[in-house]
C-alpha atoms as a PDB file:
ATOM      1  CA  UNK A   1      -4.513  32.899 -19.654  1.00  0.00           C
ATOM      2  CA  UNK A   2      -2.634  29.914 -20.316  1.00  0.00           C
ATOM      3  CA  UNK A   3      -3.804  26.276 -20.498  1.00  0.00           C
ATOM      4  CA  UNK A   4      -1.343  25.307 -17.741  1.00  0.00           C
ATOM      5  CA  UNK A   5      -2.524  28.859 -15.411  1.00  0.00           C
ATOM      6  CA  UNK A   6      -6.264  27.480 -15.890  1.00  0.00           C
ATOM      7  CA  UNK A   7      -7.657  25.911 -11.928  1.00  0.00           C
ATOM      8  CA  UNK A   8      -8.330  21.979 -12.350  1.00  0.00           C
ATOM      9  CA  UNK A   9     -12.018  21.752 -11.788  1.00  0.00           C
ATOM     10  CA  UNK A  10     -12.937  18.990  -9.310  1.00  0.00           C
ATOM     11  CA  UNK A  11     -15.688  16.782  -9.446  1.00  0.00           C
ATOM     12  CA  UNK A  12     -18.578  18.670  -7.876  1.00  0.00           C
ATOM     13  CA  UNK A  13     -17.327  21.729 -10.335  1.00  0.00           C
ATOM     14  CA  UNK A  14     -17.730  20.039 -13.134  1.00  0.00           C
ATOM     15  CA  UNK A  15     -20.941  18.251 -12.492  1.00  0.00           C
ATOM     16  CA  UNK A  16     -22.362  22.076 -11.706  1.00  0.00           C
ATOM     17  CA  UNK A  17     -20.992  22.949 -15.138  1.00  0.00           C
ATOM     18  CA  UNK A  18     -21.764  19.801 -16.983  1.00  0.00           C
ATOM     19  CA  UNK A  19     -25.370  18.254 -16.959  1.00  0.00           C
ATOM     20  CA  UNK A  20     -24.420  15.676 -19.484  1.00  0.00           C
ATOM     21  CA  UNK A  21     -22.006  14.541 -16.929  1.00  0.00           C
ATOM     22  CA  UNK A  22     -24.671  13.780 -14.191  1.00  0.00           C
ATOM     23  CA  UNK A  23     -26.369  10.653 -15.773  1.00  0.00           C
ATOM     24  CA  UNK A  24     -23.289   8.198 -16.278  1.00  0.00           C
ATOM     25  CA  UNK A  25     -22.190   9.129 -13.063  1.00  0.00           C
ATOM     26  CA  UNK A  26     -25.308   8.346 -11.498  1.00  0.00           C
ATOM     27  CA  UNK A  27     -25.251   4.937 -13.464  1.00  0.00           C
ATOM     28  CA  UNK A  28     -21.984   4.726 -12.590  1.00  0.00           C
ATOM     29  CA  UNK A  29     -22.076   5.218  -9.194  1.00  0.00           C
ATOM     30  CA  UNK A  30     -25.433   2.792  -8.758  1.00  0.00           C
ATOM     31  CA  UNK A  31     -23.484   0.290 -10.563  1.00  0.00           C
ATOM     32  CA  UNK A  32     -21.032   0.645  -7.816  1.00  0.00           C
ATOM     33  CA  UNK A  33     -23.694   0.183  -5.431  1.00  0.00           C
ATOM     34  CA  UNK A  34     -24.878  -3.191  -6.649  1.00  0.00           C
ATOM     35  CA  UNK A  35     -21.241  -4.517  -6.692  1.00  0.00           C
ATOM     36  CA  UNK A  36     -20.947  -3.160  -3.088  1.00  0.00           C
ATOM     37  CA  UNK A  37     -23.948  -5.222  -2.325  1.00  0.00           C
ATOM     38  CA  UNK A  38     -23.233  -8.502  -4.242  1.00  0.00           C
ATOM     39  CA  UNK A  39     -19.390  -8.875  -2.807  1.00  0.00           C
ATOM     40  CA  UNK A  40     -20.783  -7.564   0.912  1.00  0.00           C
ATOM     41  CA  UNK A  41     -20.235 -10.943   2.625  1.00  0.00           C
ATOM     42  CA  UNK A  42     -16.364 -10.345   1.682  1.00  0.00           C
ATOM     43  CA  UNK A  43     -16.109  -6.556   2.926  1.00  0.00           C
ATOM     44  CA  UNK A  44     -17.949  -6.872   6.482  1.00  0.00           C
ATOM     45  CA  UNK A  45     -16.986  -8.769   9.309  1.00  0.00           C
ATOM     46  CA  UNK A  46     -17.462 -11.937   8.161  1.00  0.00           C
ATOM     47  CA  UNK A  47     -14.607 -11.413   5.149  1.00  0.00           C
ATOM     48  CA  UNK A  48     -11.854  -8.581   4.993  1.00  0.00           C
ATOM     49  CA  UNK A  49     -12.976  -6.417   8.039  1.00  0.00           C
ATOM     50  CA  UNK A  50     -12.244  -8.598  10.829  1.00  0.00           C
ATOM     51  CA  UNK A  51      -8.491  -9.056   9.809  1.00  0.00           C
ATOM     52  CA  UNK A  52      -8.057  -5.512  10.358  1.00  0.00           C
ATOM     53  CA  UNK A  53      -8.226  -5.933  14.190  1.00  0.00           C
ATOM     54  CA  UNK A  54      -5.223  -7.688  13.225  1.00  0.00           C
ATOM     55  CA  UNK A  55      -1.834  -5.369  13.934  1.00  0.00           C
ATOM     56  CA  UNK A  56      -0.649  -6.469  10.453  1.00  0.00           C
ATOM     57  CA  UNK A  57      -3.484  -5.293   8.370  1.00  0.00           C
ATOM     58  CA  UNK A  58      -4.951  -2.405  10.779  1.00  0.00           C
ATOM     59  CA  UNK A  59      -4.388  -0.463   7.644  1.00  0.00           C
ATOM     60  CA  UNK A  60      -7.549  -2.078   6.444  1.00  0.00           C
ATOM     61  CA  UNK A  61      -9.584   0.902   7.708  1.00  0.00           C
ATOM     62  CA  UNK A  62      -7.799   3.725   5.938  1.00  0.00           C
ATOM     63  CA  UNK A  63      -7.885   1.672   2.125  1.00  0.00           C
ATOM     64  CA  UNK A  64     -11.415   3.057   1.527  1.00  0.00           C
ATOM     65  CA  UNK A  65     -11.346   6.268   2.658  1.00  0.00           C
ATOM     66  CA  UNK A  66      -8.056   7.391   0.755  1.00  0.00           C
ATOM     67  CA  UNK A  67      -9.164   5.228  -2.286  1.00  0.00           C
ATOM     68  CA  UNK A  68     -12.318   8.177  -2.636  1.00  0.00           C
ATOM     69  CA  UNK A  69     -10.148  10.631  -1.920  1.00  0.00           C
ATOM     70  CA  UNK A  70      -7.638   9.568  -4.772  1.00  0.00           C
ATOM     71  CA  UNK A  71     -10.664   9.412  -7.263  1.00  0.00           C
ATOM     72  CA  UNK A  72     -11.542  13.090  -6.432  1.00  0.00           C
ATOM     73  CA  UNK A  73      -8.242  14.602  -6.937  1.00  0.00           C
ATOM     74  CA  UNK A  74      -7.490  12.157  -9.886  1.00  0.00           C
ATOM     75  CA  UNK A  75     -11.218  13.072 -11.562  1.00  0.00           C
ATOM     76  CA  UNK A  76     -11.376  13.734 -15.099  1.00  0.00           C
ATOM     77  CA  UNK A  77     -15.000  14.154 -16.957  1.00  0.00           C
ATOM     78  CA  UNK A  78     -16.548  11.668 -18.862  1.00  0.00           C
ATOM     79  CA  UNK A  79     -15.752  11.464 -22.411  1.00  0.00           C
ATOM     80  CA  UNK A  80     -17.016   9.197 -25.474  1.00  0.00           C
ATOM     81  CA  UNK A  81     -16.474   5.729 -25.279  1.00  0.00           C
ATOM     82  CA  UNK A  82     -15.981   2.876 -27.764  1.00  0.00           C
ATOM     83  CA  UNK A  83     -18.214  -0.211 -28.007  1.00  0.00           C
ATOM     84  CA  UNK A  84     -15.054  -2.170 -27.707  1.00  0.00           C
ATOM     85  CA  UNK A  85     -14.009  -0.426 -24.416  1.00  0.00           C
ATOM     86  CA  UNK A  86     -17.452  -1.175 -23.043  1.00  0.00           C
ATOM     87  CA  UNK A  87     -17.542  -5.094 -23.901  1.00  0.00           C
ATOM     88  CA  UNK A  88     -13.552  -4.902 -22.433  1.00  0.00           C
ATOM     89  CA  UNK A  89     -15.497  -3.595 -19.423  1.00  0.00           C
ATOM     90  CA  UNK A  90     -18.019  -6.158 -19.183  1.00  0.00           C
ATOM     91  CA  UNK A  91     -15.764  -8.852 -20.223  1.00  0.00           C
ATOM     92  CA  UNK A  92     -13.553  -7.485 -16.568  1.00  0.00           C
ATOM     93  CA  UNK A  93     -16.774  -7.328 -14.648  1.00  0.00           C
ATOM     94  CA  UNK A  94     -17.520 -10.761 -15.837  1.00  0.00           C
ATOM     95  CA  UNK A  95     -14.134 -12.427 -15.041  1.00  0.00           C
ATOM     96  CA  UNK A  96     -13.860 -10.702 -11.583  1.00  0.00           C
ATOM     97  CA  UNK A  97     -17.471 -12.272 -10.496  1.00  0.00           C
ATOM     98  CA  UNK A  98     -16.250 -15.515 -12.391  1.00  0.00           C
ATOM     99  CA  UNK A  99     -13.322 -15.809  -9.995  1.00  0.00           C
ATOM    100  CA  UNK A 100     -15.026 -15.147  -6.939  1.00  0.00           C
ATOM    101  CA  UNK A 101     -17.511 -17.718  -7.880  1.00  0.00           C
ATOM    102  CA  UNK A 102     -14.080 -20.155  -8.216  1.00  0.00           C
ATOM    103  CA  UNK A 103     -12.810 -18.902  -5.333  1.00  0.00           C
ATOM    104  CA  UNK A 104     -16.509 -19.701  -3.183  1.00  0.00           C
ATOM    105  CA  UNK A 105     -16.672 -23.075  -4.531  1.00  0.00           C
ATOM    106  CA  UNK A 106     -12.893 -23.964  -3.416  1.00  0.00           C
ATOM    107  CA  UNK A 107     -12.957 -22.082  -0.703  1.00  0.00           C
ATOM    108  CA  UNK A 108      -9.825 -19.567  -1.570  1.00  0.00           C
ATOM    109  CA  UNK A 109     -11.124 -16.711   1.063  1.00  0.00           C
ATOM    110  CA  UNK A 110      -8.148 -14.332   0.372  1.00  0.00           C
ATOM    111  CA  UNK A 111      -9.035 -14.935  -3.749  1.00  0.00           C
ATOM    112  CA  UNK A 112     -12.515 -14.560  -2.756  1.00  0.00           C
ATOM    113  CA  UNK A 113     -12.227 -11.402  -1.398  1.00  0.00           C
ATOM    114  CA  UNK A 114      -9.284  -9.939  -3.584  1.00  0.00           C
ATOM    115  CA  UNK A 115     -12.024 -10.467  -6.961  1.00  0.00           C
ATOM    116  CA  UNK A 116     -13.867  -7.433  -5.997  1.00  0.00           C
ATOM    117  CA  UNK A 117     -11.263  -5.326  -7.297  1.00  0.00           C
ATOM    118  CA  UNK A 118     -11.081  -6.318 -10.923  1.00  0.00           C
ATOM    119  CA  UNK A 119     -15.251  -6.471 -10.454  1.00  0.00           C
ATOM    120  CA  UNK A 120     -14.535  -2.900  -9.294  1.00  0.00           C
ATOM    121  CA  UNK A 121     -12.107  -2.069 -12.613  1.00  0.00           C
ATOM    122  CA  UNK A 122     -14.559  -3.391 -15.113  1.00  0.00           C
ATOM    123  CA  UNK A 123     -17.155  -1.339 -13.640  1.00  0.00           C
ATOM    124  CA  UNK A 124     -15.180   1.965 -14.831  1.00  0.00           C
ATOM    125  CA  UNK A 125     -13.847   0.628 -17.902  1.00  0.00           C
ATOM    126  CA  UNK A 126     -17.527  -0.455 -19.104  1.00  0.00           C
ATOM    127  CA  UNK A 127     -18.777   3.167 -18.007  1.00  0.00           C
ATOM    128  CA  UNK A 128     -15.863   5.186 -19.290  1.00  0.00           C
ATOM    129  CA  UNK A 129     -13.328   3.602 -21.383  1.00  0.00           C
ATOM    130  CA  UNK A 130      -9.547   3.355 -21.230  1.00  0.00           C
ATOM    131  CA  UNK A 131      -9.858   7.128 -20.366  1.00  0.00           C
ATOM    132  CA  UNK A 132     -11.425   6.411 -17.003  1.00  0.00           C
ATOM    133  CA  UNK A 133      -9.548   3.480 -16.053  1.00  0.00           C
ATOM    134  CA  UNK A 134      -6.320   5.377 -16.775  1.00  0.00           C
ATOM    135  CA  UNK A 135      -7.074   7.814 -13.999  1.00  0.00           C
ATOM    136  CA  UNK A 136      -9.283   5.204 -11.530  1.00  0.00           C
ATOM    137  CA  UNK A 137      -7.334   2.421 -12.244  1.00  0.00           C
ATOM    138  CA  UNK A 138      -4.556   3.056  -9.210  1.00  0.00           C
ATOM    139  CA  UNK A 139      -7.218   4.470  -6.740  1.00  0.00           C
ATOM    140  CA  UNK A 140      -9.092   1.755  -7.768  1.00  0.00           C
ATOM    141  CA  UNK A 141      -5.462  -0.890  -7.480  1.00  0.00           C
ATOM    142  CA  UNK A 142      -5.285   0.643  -4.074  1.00  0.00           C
ATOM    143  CA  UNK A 143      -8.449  -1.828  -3.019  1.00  0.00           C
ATOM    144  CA  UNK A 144      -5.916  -4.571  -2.992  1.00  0.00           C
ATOM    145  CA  UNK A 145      -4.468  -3.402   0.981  1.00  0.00           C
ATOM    146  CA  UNK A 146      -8.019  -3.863   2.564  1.00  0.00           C
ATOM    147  CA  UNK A 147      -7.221  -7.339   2.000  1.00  0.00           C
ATOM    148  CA  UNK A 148      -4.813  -9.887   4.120  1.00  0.00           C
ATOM    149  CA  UNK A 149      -1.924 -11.603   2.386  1.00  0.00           C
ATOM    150  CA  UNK A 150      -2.858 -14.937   1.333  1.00  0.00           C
ATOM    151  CA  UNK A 151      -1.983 -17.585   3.318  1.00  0.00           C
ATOM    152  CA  UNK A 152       0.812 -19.480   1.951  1.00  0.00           C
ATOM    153  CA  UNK A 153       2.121 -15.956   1.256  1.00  0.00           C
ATOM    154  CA  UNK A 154       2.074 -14.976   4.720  1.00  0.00           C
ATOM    155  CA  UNK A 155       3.360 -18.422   5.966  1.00  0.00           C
ATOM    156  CA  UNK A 156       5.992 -18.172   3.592  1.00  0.00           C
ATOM    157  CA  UNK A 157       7.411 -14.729   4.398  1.00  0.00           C
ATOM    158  CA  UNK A 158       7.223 -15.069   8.166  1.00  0.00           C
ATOM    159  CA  UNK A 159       9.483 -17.511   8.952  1.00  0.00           C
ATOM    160  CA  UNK A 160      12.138 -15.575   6.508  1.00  0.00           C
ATOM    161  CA  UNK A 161      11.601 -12.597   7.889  1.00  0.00           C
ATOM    162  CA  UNK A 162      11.940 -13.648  11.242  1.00  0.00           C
ATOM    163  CA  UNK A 163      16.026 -15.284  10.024  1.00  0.00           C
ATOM    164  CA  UNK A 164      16.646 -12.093   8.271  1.00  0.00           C
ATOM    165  CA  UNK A 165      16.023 -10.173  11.521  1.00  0.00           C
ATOM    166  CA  UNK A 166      17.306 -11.762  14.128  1.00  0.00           C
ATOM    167  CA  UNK A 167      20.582 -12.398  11.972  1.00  0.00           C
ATOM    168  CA  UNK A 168      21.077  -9.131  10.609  1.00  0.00           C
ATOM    169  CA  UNK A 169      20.022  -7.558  14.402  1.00  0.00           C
ATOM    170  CA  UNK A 170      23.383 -10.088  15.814  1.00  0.00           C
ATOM    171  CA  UNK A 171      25.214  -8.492  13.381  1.00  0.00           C
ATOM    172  CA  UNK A 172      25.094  -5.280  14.201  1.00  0.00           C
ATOM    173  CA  UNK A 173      24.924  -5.757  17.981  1.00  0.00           C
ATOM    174  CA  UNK A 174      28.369  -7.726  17.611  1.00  0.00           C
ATOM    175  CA  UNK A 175      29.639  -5.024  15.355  1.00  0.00           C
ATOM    176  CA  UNK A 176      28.469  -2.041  18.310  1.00  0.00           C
ATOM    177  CA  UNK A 177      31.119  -4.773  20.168  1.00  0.00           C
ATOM    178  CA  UNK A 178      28.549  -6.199  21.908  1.00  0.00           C
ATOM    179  CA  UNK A 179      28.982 -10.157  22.659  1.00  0.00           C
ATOM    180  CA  UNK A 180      26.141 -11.857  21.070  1.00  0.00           C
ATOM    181  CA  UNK A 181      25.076 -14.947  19.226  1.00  0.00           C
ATOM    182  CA  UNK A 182      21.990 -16.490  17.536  1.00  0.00           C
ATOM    183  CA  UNK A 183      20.252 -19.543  17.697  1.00  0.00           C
ATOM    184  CA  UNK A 184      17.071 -19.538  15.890  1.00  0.00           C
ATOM    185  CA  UNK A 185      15.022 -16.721  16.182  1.00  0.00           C
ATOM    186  CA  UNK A 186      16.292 -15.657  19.649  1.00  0.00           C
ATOM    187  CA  UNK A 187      19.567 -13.571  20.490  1.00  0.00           C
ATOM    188  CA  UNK A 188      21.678 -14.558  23.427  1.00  0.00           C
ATOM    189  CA  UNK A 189      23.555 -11.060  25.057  1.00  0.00           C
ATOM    190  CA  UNK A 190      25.498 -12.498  27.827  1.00  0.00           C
ATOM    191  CA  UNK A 191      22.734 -14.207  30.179  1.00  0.00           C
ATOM    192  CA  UNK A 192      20.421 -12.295  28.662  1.00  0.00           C
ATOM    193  CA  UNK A 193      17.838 -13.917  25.969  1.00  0.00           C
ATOM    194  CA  UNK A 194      15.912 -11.680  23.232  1.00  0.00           C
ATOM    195  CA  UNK A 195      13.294 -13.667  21.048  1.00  0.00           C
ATOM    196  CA  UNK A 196      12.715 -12.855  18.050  1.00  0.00           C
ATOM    197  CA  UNK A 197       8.805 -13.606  18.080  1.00  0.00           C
ATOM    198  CA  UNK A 198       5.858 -13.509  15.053  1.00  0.00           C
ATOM    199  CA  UNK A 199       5.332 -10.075  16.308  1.00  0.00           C
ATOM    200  CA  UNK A 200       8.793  -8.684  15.844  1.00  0.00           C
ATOM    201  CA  UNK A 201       9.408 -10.659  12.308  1.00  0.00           C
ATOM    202  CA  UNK A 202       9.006  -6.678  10.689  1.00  0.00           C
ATOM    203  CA  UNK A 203       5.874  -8.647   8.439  1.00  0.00           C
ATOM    204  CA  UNK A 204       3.355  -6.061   9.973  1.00  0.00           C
ATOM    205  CA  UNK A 205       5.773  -2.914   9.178  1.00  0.00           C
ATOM    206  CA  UNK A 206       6.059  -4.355   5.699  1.00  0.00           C
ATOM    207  CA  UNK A 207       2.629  -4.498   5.146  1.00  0.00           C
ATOM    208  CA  UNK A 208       1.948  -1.017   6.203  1.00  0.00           C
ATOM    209  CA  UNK A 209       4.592   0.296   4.823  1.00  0.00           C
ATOM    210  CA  UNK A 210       4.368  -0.961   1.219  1.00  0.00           C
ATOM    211  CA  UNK A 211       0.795   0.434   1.542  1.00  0.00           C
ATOM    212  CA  UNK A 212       1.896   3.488   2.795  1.00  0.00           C
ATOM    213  CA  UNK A 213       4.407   4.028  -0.258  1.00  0.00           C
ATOM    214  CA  UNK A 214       2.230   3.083  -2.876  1.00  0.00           C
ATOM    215  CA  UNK A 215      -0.222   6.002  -1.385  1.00  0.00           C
ATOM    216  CA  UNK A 216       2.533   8.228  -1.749  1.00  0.00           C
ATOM    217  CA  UNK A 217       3.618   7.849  -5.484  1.00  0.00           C
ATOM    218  CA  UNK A 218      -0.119   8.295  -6.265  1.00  0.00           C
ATOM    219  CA  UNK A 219       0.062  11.729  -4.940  1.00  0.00           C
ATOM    220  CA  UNK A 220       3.205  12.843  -5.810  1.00  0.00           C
ATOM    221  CA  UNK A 221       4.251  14.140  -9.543  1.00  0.00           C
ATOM    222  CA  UNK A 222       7.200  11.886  -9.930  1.00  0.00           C
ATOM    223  CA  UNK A 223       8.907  10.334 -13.265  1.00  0.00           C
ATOM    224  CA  UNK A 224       7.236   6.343 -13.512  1.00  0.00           C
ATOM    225  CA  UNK A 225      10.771   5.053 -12.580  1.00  0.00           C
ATOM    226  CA  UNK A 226      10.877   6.904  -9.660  1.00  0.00           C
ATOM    227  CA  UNK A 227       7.623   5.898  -8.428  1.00  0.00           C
ATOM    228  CA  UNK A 228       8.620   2.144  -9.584  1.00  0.00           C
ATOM    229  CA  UNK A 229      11.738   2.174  -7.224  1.00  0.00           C
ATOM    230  CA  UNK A 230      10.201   4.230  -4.721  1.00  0.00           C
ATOM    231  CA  UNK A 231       7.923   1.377  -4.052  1.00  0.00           C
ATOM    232  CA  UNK A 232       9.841  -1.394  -4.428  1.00  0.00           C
ATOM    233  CA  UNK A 233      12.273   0.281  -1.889  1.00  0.00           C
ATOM    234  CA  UNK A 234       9.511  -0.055   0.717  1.00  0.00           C
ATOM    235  CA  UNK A 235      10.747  -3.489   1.386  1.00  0.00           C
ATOM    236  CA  UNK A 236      14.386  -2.856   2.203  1.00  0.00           C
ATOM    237  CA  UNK A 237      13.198   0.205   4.072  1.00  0.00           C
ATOM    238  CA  UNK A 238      10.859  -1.803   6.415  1.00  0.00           C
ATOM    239  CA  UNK A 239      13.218  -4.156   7.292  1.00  0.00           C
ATOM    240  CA  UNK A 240      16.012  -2.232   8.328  1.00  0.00           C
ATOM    241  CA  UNK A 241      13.554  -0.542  10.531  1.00  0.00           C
ATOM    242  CA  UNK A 242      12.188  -3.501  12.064  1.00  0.00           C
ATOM    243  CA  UNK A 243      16.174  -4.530  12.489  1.00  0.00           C
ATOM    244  CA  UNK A 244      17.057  -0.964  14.031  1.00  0.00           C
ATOM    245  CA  UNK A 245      13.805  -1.455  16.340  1.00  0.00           C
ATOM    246  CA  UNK A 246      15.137  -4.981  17.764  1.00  0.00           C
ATOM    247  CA  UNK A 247      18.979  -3.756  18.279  1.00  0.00           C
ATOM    248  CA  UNK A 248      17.238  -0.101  20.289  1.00  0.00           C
ATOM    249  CA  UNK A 249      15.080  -2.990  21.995  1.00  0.00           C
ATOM    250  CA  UNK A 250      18.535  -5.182  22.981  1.00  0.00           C
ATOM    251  CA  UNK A 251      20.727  -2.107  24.220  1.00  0.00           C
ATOM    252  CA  UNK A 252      17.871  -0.758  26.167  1.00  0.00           C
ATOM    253  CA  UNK A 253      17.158  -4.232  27.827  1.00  0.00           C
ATOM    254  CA  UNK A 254      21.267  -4.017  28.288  1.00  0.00           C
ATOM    255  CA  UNK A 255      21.173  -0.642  30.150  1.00  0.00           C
ATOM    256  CA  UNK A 256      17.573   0.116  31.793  1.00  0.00           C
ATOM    257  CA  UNK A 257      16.450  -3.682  32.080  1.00  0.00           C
ATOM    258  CA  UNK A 258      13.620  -5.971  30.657  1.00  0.00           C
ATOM    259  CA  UNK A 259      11.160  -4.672  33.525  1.00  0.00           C
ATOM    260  CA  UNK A 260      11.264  -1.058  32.130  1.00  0.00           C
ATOM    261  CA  UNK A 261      11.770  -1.922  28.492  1.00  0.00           C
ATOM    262  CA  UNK A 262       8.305  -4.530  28.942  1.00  0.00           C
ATOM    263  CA  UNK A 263       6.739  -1.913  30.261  1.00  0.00           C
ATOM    264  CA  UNK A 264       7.270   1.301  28.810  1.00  0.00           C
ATOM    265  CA  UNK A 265       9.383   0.755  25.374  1.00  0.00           C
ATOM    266  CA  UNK A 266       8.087  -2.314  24.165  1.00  0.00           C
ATOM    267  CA  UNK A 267       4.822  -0.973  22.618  1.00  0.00           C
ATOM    268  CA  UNK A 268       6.368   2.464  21.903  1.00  0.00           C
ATOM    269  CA  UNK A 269       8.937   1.522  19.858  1.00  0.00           C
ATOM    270  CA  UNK A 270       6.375  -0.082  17.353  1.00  0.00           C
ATOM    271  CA  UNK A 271       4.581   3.333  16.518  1.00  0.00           C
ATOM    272  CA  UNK A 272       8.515   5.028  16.592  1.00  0.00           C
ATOM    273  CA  UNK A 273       8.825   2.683  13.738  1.00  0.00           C
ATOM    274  CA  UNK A 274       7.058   3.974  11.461  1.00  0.00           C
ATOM    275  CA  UNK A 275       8.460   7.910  11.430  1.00  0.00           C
ATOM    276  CA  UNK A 276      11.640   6.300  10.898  1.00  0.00           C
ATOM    277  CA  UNK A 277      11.021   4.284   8.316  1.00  0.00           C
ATOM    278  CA  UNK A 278       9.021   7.945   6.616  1.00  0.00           C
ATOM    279  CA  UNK A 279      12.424   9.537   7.336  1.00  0.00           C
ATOM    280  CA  UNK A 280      14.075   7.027   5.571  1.00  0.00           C
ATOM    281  CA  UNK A 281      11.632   7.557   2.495  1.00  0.00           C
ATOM    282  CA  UNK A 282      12.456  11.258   2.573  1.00  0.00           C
ATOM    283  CA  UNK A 283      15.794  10.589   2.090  1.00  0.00           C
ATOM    284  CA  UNK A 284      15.428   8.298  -0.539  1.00  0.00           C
ATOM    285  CA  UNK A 285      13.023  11.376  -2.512  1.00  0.00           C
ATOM    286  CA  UNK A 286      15.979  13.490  -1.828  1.00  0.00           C
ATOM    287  CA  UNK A 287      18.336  11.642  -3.412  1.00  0.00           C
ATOM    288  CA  UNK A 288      15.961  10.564  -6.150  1.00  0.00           C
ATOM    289  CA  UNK A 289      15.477  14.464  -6.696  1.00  0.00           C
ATOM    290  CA  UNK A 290      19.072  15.337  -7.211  1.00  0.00           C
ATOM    291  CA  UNK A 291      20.533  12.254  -9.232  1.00  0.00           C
ATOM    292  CA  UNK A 292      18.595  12.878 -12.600  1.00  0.00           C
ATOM    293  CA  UNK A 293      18.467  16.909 -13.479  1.00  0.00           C
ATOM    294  CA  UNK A 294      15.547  17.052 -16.055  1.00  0.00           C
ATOM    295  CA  UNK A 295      16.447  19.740 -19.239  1.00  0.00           C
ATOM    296  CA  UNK A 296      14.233  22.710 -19.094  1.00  0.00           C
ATOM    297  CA  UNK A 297      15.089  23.609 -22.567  1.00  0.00           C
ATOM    298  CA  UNK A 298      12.415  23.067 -24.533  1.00  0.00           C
ATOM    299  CA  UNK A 299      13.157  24.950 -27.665  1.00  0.00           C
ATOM    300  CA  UNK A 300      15.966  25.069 -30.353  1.00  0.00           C
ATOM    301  CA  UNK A 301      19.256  27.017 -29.280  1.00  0.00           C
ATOM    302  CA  UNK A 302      19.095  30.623 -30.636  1.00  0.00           C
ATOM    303  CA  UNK A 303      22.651  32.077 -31.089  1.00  0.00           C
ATOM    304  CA  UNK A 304      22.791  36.110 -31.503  1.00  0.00           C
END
């Protein structure tokens, strides 16, 4: 049998296999623990769990979950590790607590919270090297959605977001022959007004959706490029769904009325965003697919 026909073994196979494996994971894992413990005023309600009641970061609850997941399918064993690798490790661990002590005494709560992550990276680098963090390090990345935007971030992209949309949405509805105009964030269709509010500035789809990808290219065997642009293509993605969702929103206000569109469409055309914006991606891995045919021929040419 070949190396590539041989099953990958997952974690709980190759603890069963491999005693020597069982004590730094156990370290490893109760290291873990104390961190878990020591940054737990950030993670509960009182830090990054009560912005995901918020529509923008409902996300929040999945990070975790999918984050373990990731490090299961991801696993490789435990190998040796360098005394260099381990003082890199500690020297991570000890610059992720030093900035959340920074971040506690000038009260920078999206900073504060954010630090468990590279507390979180230096934990696996000081237990297992460069090895480990090769294969942890984007589960362990990941971390970085449980947390909200920070706040001049946020304040900053809102307000932008909201111009792109509501101009862009004119656009199109004036293109469709539709008389229209703007004038700030609301669209004026005849007598009819359409504001452009927080809720519809396409910042939560962005946020979800940018999560969303990255998940994807850590699952998916792609080239790095790929997985680069595939990513970064979240952002255009999100916002021409968000502008497709306002212009559905403006014809159906046009043709059914506000009462039905309030009451029925309103809220159902936020969760039709998102399968649209995932058909969108598909397309995108589609075309990625085709443009660059990788050479199979691995050998030198024989001629007869």
């Amino acid at each position: 049998m070949t190396d590539s026909a041989v099953p990958r073994k997952n974690l709980a196979d190759t603890l069963k296999d491999n005693s020597d494996q069982i004590v730094p994971w156990t370290i490893l894992v109760a290291l873990l623990g104390v961190l878990l413990y020591v940054f737990w005023n950030e993670l509960d309600s009182r830090g990054a769990m009560k912005f995901w009641d918020n529509p923008k970061y409902s996300h929040g609850w999945l990070v975790p979950i999918f984050t373990v997941i990731l490090l299961w399918m991801r696993y490789e064993p435990f190998g040796p590790v360098k005394a260099s690798e381990r003082w890199a490790g500690f020297a991570l661990l000890a610059g992720g607590i030093g900035l959340r002590m920074a971040a506690t005494h000038y009260t920078i709560a999206t900073a504060e919270m954010m630090s468990f992550v590279p507390s979180v990276a230096g934990v696996f680098l000081l237990m297992g090297g460069w090895k480990m963090l090769r294969w942890a390090g984007p589960a362990v990345a990941f971390l970085v959605f449980m947390f909200p935007l920070p706040g001049f971030l946020d304040s900053g992209l809102l307000a932008p977001l909201q111009k792109i949309a509501t101009r862009a949405s004119t656009f199109i509805l004036q293109t469709m022959g539709v008389p229209s105009y703007a004038e700030g964030n609301v669209i004026y269709i005849g007598e009819m007004q359409l504001g452009v509010v927080e809720a519809c500035s396409g910042l939560r789809m962005l946020t979800i959706f940018i999560a969303l990808s990255f998940a994807i290219v850590l699952v998916t065997e792609r080239p790095l490029w790929e997985r680069i642009v595939i990513v970064l293509s979240s952002i255009p993605i999100a916002l021409v769904s968000n502008i497709v969702r306002i212009v559905v929103t403006a014809l159906l206000y046009m043709t059914v009325g506000a009462e039905w569109v309030d009451r029925v469409f309103h809220d159902l055309d936020g969760w039709l965003m998102m399968p649209f914006a995932l058909g969108l991606l598909y397309v995108e891995f589609q075309i990625l697919s085709h443009l660059v045919i990788e050479d199979e021929q691995t050998g030198p040419l024989q001629v007869a």
